[in-house]
Protein backbone atom coordinates (compact mmCIF):
# COMPACT_ATOMS: atom_id res chain seq x y z
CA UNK A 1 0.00 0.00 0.00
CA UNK A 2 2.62 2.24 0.50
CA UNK A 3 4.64 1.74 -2.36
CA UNK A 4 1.86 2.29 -4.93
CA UNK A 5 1.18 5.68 -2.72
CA UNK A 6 4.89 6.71 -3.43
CA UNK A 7 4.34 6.23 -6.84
CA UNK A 8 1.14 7.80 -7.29
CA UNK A 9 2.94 10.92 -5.57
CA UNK A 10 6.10 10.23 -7.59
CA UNK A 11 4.23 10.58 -10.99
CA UNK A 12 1.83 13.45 -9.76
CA UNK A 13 5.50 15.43 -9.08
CA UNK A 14 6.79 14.47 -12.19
CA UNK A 15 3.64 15.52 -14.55
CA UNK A 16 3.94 19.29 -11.86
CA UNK A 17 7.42 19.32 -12.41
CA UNK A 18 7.76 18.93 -16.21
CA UNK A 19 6.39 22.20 -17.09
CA UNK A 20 9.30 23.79 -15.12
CA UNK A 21 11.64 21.56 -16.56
CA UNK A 22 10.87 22.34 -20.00
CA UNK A 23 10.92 25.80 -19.66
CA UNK A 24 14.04 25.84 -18.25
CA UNK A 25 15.97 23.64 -20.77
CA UNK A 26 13.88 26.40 -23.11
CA UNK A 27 15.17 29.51 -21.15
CA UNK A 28 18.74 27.46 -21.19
CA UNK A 29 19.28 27.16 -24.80
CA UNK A 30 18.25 30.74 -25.47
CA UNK A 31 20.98 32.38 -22.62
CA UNK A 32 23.90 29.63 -24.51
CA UNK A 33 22.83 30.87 -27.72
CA UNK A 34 25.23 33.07 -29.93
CA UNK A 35 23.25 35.55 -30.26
CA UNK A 36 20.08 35.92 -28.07
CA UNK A 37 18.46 38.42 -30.14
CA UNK A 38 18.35 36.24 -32.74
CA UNK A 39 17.40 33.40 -31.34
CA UNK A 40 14.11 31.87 -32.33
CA UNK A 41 12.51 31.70 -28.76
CA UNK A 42 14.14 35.00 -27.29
CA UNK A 43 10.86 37.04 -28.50
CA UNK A 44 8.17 34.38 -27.97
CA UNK A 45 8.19 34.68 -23.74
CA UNK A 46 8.97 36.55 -20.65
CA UNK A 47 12.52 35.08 -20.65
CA UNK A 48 14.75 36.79 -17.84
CA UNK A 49 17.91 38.09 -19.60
CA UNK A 50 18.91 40.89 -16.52
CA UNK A 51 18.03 40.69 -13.17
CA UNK A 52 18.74 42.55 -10.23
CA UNK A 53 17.37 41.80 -6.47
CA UNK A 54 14.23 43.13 -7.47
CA UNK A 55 13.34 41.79 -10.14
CA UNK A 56 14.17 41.22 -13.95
CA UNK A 57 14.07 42.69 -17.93
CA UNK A 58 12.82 39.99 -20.39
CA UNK A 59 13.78 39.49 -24.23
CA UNK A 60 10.21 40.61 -24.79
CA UNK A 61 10.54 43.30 -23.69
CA UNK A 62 13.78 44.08 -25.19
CA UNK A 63 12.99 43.17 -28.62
CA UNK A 64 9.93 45.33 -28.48
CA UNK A 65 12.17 48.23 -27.21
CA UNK A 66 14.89 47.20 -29.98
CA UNK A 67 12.40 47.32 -32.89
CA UNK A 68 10.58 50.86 -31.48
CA UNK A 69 14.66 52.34 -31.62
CA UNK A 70 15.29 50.97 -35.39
CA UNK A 71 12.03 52.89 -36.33
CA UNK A 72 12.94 55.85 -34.64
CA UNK A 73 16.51 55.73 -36.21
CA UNK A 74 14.86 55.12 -39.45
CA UNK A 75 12.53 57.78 -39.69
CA UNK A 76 15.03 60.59 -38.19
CA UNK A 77 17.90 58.94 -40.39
CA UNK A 78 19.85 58.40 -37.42
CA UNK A 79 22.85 55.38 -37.19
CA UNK A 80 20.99 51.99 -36.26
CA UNK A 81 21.39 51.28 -32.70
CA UNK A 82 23.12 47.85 -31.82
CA UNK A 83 20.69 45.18 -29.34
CA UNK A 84 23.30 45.82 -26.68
CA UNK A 85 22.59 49.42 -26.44
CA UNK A 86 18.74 48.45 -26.34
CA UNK A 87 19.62 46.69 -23.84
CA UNK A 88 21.70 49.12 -22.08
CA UNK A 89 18.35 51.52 -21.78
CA UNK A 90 16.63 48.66 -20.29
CA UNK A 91 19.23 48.12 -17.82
CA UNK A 92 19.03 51.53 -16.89
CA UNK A 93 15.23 52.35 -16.48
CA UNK A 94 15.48 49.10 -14.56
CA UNK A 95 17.78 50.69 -12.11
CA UNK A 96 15.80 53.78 -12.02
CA UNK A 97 12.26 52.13 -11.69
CA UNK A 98 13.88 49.85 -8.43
CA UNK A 99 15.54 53.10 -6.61
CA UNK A 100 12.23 55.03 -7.06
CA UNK A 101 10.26 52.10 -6.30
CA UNK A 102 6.27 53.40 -6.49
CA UNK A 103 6.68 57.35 -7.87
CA UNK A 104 4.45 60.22 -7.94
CA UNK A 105 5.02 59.89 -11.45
CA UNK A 106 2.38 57.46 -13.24
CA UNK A 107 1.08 56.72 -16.89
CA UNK A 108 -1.37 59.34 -16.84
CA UNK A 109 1.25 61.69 -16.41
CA UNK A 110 3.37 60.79 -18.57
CA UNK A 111 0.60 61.24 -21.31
CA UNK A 112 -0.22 64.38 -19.68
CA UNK A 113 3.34 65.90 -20.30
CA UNK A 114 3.05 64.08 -24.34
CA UNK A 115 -0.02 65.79 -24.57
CA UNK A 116 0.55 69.87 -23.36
CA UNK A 117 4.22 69.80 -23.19
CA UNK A 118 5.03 67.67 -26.16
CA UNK A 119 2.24 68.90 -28.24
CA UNK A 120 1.80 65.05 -29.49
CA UNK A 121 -1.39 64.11 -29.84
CA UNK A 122 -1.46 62.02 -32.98
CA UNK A 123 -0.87 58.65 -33.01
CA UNK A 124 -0.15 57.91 -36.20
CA UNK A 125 2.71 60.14 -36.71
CA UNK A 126 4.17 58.44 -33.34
CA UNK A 127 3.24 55.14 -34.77
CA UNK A 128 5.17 55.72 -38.04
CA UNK A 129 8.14 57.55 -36.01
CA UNK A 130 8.80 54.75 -33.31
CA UNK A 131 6.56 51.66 -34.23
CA UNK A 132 4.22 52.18 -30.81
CA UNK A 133 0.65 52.83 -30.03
CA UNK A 134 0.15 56.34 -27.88
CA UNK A 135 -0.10 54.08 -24.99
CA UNK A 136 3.34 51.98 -25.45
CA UNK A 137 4.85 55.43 -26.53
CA UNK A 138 4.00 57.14 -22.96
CA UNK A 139 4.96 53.82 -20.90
CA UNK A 140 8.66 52.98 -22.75
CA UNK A 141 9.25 56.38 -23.59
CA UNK A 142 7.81 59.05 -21.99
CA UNK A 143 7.47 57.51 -18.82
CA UNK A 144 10.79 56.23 -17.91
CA UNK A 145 12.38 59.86 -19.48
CA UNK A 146 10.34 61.35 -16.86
CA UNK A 147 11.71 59.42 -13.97
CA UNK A 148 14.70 59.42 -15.35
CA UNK A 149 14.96 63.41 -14.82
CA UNK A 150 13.47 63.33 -11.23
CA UNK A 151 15.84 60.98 -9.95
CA UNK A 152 18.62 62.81 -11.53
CA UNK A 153 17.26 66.18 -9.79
CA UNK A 154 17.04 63.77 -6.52
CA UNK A 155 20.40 62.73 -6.63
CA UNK A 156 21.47 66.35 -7.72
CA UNK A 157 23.25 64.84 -10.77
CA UNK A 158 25.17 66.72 -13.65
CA UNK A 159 23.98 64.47 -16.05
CA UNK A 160 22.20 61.56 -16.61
CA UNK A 161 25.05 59.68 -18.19
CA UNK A 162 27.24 59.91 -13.87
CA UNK A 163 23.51 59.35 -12.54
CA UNK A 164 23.57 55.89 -14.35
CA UNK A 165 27.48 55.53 -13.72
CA UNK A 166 26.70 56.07 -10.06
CA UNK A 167 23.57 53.73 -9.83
CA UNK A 168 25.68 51.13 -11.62
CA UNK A 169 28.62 51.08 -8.49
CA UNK A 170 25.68 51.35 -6.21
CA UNK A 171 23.54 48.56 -7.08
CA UNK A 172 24.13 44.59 -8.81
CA UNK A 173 22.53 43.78 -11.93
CA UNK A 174 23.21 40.11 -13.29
CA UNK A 175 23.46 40.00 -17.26
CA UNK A 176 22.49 36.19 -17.73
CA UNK A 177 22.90 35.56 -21.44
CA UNK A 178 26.68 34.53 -22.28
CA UNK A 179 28.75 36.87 -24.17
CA UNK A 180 27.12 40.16 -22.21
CA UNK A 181 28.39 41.77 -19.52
CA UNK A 182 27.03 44.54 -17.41
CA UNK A 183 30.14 47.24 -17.19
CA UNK A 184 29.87 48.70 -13.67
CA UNK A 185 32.20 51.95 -14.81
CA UNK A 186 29.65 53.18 -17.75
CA UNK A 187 26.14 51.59 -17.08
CA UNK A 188 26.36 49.92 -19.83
CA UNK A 189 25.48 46.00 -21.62
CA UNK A 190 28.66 45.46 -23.62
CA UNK A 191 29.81 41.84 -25.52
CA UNK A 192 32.54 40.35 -23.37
């Protein structure tokens, strides 16, 4: 009797477990990949690629914040930016977001600012200069710009580039795909 209750238990674990154990072996392959960004799987989940101890950025994320920059640099006939500095802005509103935990600072003003500051109310000239909806627009660009600048008036920083350099030293963020580092000195993702 109390072997064929081991197993029953056994096989109910194994059928929980297997979920988890696929996704790892899936969230595995794409951090030993080449190169993540083009991996096959990298855009289709909330795979973890930088994490600090509050939380993480995931490739979604970062390939929706990678394409929204080539659009941008495409319509303003800018130089293409690279995945890594994509990345690097991630990394950064990441630190920002976690040292300013829950700001005054929400959505809604974020689109207020767009709206009577900007002056940019249409969304299809912001769709056809960055790729994003009004909505993404204010919440993965407006948004983080604007916490950006009141942590840098917090901190009574020169610039934003020694705010990041000093939130860098001050706080651990683990790049997890191989062949990226985090560089401590300039806030930035770099290939090792």
């Amino acid at each position: 009797m109390g072997s064929s209750k081991g197993k029953v238990i056994g096989i109910f674990l194994c059928i929980l477990l297997s979920p988890v154990v696929v996704w790892m072996l899936l969230w595995i392959s794409i951090m030993v990949s080449t190169n993540i960004y083009q991996h096959n799987l990298s855009e289709s989940g909330l795979w973890p690629i930088i994490c600090s101890s509050r939380g993480c950025v995931t490739t979604s994320g970062w390939h929706k914040h990678y394409r929204a920059r080539l659009v941008f640099a495409r319509e303003t006939k800018q130089s293409m930016p690279t995945p890594e500095e994509a990345l690097t802005t991630l990394a950064r509103q990441h630190l920002v977001d976690k040292v300013l935990g829950d700001s005054s600072i929400t959505l809604g003003s974020a689109r207020r600012y767009r709206e009577e500051v900007l002056q940019a109310k249409d969304e299809e000239k912001i769709m056809k200069a960055t790729g994003l909806n009004l909505n993404d627009y204010d919440s993965m660009v407006i948004l983080p710009l604007l916490k950006q600048e009141m942590l840098r008036q917090r901190m009574k920083g020169e610039t934003l580039e020694k705010m990041f350099e000093q939130l860098a030293a001050e706080r651990k963020l683990w790049v997890l795909p191989r062949g990226l580092v985090w560089d401590k000195e300039t806030a930035e993702v770099k290939q090792k």
